[in-house]
Structure formats: C-alpha cells, structure tokens
PDB file of N, CA and C in Angstrom:
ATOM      1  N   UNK A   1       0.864  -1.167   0.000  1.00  0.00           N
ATOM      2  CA  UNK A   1       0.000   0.000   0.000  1.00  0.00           C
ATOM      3  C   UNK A   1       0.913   1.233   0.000  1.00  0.00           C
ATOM      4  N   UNK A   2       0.724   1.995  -1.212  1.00  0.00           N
ATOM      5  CA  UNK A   2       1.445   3.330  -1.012  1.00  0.00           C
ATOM      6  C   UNK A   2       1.006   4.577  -0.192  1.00  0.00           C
ATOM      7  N   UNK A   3       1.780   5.487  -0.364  1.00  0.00           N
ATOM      8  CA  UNK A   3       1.325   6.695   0.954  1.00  0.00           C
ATOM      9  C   UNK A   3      -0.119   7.657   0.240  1.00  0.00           C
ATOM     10  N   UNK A   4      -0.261   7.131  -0.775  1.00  0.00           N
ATOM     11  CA  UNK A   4      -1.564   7.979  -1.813  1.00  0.00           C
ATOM     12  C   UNK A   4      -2.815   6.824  -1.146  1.00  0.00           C
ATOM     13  N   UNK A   5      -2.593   5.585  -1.228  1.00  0.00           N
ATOM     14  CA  UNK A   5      -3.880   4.496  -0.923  1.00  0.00           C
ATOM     15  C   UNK A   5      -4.140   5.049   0.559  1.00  0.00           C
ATOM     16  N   UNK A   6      -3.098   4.949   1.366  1.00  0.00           N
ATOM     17  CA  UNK A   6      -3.015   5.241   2.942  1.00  0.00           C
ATOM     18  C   UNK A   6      -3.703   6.376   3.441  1.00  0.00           C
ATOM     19  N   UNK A   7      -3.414   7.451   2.474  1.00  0.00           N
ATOM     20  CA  UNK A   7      -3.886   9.042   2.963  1.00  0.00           C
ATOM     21  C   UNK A   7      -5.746   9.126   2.277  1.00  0.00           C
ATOM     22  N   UNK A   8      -6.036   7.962   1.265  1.00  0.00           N
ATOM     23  CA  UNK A   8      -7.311   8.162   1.067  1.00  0.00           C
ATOM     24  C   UNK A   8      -8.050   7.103   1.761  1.00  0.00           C
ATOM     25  N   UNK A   9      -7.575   6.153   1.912  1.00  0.00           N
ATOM     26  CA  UNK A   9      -8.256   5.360   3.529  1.00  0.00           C
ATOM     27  C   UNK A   9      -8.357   5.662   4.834  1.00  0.00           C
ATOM     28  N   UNK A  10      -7.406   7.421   4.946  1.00  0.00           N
ATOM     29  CA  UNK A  10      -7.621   7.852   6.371  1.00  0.00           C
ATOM     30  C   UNK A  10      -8.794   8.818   6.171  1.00  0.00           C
ATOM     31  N   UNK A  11      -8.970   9.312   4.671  1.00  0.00           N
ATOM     32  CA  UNK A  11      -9.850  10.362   4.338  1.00  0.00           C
ATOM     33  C   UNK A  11     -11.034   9.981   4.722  1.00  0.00           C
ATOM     34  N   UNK A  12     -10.909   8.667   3.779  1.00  0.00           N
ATOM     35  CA  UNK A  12     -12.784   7.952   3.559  1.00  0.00           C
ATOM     36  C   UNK A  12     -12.942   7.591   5.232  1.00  0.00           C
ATOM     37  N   UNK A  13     -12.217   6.963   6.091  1.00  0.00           N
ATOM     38  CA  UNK A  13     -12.543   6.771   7.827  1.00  0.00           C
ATOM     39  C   UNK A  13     -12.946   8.268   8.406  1.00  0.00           C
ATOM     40  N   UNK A  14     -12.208   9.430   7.879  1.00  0.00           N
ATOM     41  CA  UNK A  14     -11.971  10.383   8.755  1.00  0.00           C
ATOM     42  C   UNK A  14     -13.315  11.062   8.451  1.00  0.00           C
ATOM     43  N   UNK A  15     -14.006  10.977   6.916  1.00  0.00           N
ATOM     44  CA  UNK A  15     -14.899  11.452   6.755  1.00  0.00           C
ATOM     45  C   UNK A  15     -16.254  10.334   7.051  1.00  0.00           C
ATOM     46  N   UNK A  16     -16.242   9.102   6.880  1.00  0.00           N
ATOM     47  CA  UNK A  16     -17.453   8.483   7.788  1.00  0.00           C
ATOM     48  C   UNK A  16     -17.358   8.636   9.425  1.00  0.00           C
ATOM     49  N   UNK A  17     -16.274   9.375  10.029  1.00  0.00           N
ATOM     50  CA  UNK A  17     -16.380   9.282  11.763  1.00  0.00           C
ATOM     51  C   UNK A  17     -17.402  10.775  11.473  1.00  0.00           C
ATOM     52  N   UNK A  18     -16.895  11.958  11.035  1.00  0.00           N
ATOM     53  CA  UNK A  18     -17.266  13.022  10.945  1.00  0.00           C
ATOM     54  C   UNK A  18     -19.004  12.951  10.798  1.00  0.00           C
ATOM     55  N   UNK A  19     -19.155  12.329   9.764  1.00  0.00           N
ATOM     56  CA  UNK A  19     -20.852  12.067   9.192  1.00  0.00           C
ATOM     57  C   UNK A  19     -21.159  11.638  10.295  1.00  0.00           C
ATOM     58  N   UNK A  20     -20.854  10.277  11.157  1.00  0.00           N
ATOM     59  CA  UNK A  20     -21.253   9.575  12.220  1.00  0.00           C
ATOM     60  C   UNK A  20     -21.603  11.099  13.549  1.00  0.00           C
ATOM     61  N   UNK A  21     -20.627  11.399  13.467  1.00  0.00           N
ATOM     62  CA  UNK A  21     -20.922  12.684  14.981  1.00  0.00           C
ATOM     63  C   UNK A  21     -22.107  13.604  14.409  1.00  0.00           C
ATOM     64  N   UNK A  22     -21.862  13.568  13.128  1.00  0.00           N
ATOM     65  CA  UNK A  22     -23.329  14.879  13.141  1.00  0.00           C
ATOM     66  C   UNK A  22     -23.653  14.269  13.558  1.00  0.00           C
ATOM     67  N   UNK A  23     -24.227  12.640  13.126  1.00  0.00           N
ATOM     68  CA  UNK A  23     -26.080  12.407  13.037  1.00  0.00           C
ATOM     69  C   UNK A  23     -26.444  12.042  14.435  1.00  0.00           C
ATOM     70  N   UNK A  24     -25.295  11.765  15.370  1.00  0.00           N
ATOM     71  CA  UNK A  24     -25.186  11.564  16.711  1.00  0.00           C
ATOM     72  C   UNK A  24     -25.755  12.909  17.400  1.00  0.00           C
ATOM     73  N   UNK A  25     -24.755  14.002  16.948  1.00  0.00           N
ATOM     74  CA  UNK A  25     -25.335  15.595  17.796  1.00  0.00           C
ATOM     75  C   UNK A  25     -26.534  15.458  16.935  1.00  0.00           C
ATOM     76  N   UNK A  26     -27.454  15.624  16.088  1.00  0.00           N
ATOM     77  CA  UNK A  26     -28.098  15.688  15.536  1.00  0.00           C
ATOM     78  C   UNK A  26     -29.363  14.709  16.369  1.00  0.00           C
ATOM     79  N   UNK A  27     -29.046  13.676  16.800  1.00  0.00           N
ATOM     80  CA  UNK A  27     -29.653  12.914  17.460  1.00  0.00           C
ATOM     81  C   UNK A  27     -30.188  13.401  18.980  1.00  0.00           C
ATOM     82  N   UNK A  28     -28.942  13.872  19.708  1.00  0.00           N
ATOM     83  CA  UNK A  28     -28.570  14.762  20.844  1.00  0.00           C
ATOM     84  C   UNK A  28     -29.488  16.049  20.777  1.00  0.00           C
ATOM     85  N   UNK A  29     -29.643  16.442  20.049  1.00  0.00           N
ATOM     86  CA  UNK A  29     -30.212  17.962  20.200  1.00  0.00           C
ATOM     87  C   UNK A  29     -31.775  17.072  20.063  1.00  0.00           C
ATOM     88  N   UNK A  30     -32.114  16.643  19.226  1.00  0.00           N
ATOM     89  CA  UNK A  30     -33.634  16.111  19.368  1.00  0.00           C
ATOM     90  C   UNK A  30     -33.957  15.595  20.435  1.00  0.00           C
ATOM     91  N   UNK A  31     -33.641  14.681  20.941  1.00  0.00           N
ATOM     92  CA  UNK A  31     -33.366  13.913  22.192  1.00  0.00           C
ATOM     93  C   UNK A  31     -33.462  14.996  23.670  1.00  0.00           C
ATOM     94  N   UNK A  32     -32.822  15.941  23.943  1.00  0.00           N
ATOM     95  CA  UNK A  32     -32.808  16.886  23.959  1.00  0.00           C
ATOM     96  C   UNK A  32     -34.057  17.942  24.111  1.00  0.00           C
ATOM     97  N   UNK A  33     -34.802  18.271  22.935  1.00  0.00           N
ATOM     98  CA  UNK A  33     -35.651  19.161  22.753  1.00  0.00           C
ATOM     99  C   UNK A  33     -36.841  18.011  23.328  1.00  0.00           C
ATOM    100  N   UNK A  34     -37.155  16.865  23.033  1.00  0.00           N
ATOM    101  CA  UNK A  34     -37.974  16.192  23.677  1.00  0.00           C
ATOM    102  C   UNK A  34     -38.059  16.123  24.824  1.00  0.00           C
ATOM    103  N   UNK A  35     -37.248  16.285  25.845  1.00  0.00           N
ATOM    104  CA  UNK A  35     -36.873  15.880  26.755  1.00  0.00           C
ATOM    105  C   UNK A  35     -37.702  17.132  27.281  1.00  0.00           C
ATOM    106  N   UNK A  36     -37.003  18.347  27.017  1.00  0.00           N
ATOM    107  CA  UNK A  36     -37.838  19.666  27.235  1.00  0.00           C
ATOM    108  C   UNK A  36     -38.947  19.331  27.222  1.00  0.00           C
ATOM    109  N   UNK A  37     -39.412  18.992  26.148  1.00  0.00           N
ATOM    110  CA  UNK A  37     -41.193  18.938  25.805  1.00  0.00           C
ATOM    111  C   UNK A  37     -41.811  18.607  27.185  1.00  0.00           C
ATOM    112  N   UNK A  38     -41.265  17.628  27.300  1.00  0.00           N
ATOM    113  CA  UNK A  38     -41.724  15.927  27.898  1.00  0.00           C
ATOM    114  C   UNK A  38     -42.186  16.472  29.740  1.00  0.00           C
ATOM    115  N   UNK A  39     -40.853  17.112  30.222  1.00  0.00           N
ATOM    116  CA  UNK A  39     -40.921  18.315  31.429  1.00  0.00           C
ATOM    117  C   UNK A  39     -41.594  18.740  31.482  1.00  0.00           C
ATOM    118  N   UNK A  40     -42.060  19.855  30.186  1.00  0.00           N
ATOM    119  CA  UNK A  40     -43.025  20.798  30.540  1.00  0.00           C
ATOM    120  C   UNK A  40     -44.144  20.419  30.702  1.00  0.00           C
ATOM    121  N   UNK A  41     -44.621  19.340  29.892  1.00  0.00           N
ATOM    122  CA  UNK A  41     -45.759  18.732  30.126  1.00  0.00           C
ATOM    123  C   UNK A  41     -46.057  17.844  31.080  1.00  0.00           C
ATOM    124  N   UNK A  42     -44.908  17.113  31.992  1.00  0.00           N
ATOM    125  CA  UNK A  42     -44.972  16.686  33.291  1.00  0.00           C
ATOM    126  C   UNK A  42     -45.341  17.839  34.618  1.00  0.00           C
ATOM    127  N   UNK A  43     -44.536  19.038  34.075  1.00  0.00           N
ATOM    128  CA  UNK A  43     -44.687  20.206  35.113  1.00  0.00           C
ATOM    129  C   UNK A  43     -46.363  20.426  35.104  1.00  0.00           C
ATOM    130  N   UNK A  44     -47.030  20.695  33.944  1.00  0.00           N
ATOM    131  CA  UNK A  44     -48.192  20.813  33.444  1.00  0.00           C
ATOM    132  C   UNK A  44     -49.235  20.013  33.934  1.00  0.00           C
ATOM    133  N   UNK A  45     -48.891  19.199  34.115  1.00  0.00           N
ATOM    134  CA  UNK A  45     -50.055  17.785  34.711  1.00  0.00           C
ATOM    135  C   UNK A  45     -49.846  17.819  36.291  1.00  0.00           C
ATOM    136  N   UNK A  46     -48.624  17.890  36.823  1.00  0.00           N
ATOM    137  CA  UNK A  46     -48.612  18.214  38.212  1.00  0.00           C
ATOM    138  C   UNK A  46     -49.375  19.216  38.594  1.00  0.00           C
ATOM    139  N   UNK A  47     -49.494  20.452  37.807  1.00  0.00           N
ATOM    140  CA  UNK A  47     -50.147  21.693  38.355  1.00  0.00           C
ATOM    141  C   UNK A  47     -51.560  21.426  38.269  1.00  0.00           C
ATOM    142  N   UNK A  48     -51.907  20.607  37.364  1.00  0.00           N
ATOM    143  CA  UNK A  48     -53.505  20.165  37.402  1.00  0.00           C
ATOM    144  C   UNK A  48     -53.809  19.117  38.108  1.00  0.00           C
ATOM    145  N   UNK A  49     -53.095  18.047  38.794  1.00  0.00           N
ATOM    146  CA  UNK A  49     -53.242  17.389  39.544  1.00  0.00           C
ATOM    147  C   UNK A  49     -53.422  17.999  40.806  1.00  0.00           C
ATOM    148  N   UNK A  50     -52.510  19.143  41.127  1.00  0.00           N
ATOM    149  CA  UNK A  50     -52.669  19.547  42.478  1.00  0.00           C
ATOM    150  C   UNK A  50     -54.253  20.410  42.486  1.00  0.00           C
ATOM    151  N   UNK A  51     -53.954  20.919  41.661  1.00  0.00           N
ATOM    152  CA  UNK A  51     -55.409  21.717  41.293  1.00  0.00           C
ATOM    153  C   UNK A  51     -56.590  21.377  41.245  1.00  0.00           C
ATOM    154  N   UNK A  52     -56.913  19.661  41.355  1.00  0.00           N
ATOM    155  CA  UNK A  52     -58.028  18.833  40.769  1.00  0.00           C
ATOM    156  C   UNK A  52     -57.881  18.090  42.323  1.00  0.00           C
ATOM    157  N   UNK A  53     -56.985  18.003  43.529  1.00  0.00           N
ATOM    158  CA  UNK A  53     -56.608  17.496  44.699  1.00  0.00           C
ATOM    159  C   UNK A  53     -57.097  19.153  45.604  1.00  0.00           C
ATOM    160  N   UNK A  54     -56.769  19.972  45.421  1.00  0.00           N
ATOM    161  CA  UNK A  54     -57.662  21.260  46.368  1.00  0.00           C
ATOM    162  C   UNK A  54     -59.249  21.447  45.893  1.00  0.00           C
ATOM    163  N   UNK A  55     -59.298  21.284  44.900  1.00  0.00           N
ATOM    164  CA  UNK A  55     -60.954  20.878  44.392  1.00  0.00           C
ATOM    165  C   UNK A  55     -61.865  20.097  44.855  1.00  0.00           C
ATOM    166  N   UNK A  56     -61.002  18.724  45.178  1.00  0.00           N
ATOM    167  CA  UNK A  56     -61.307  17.535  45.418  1.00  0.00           C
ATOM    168  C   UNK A  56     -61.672  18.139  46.807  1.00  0.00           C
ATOM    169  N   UNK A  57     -60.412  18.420  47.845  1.00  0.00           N
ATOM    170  CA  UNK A  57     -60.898  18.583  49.305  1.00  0.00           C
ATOM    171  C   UNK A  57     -61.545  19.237  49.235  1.00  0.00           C
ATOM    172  N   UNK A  58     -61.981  20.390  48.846  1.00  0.00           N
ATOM    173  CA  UNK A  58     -62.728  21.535  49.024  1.00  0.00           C
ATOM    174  C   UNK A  58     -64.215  20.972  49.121  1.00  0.00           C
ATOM    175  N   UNK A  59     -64.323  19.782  47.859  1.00  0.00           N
ATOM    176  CA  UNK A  59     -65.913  18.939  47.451  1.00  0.00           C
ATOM    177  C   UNK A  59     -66.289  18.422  48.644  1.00  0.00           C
ATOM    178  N   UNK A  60     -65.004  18.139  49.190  1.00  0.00           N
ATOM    179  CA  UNK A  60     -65.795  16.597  49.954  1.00  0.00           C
ATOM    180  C   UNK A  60     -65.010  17.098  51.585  1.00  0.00           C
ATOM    181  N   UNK A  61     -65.039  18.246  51.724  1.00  0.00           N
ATOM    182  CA  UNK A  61     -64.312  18.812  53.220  1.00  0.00           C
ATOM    183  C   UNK A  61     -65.987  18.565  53.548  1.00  0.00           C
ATOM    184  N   UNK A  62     -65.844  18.070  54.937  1.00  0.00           N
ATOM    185  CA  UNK A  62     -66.917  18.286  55.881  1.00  0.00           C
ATOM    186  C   UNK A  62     -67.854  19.896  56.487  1.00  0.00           C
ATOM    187  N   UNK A  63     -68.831  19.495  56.480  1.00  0.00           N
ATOM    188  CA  UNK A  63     -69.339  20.987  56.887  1.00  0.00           C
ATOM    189  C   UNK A  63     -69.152  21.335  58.193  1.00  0.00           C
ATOM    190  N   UNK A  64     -68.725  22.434  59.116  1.00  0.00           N
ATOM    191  CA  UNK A  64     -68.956  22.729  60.457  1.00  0.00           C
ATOM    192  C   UNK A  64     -69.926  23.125  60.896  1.00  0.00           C
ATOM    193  N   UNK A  65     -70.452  22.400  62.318  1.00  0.00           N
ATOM    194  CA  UNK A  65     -71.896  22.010  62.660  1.00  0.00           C
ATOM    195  C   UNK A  65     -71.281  23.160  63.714  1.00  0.00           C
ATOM    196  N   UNK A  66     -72.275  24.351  63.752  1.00  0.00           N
ATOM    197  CA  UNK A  66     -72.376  25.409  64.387  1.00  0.00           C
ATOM    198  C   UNK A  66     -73.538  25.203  65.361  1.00  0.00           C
ATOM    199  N   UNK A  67     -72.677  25.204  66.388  1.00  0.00           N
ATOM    200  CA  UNK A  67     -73.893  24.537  67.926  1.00  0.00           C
ATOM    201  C   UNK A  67     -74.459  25.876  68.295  1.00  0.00           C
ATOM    202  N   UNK A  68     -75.972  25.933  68.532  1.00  0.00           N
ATOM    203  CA  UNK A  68     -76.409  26.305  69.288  1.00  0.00           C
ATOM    204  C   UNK A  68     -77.601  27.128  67.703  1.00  0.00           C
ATOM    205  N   UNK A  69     -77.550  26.748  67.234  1.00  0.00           N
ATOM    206  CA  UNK A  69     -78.451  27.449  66.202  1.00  0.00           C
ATOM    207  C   UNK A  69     -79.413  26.349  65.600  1.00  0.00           C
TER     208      UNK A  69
END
C-alpha cells in the first residue's frame, strides 16, 4: 500500500467518523428538545393534579356544625 492508498483510507474513515458525529449531535439535540417537551408537560399535569386534589378537598371537606343554632 502506497502513501496515496493510505492518505485516502484515512480520508474515507476520517470522513465516515465526521458524518457519524453529526447524526449523533443531531440525534442529541432532538433527544434533547424532547426531553424539554416531555418536562413541561410533566410540570403541566402536576399543576392540574394539584389543582383537581384542592378541588377535590374543598368537594368533599366536611361541613362545620355550628352549635347552638
């Protein structure tokens, strides 16, 4: 193998590692932005859960029996 075969077999590796990392960051940033999504809409459901749990007590809190009336 001469130093011309050598330097275009480091090219063609050097340029499939390169392609490989985009689609990786590329992967990363989506991965990523979902992840965001995914939070906000967990944050989102907590706040209506708690919200649908003070509702709840509020429905079904007992009445105070005011003596003497």
């Amino acid at each position: 193998m001469n130093q011309e075969q050598i330097t275009q077999a480091l090219r063609l590796t050097n340029n499939d590692l390169v392609t490989k990392l985009s689609e990786e960051m590329t992967t990363k940033n989506l991965l990523a932005v979902q992840l965001t999504e995914a939070q906000q809409i967990i944050a989102q459901l907590q706040a209506e859960i708690a919200e649908l749990n003070t509702q709840l007590d509020e429905a079904t809190k007992p009445e105070e029996i005011i003596e003497g009336e």
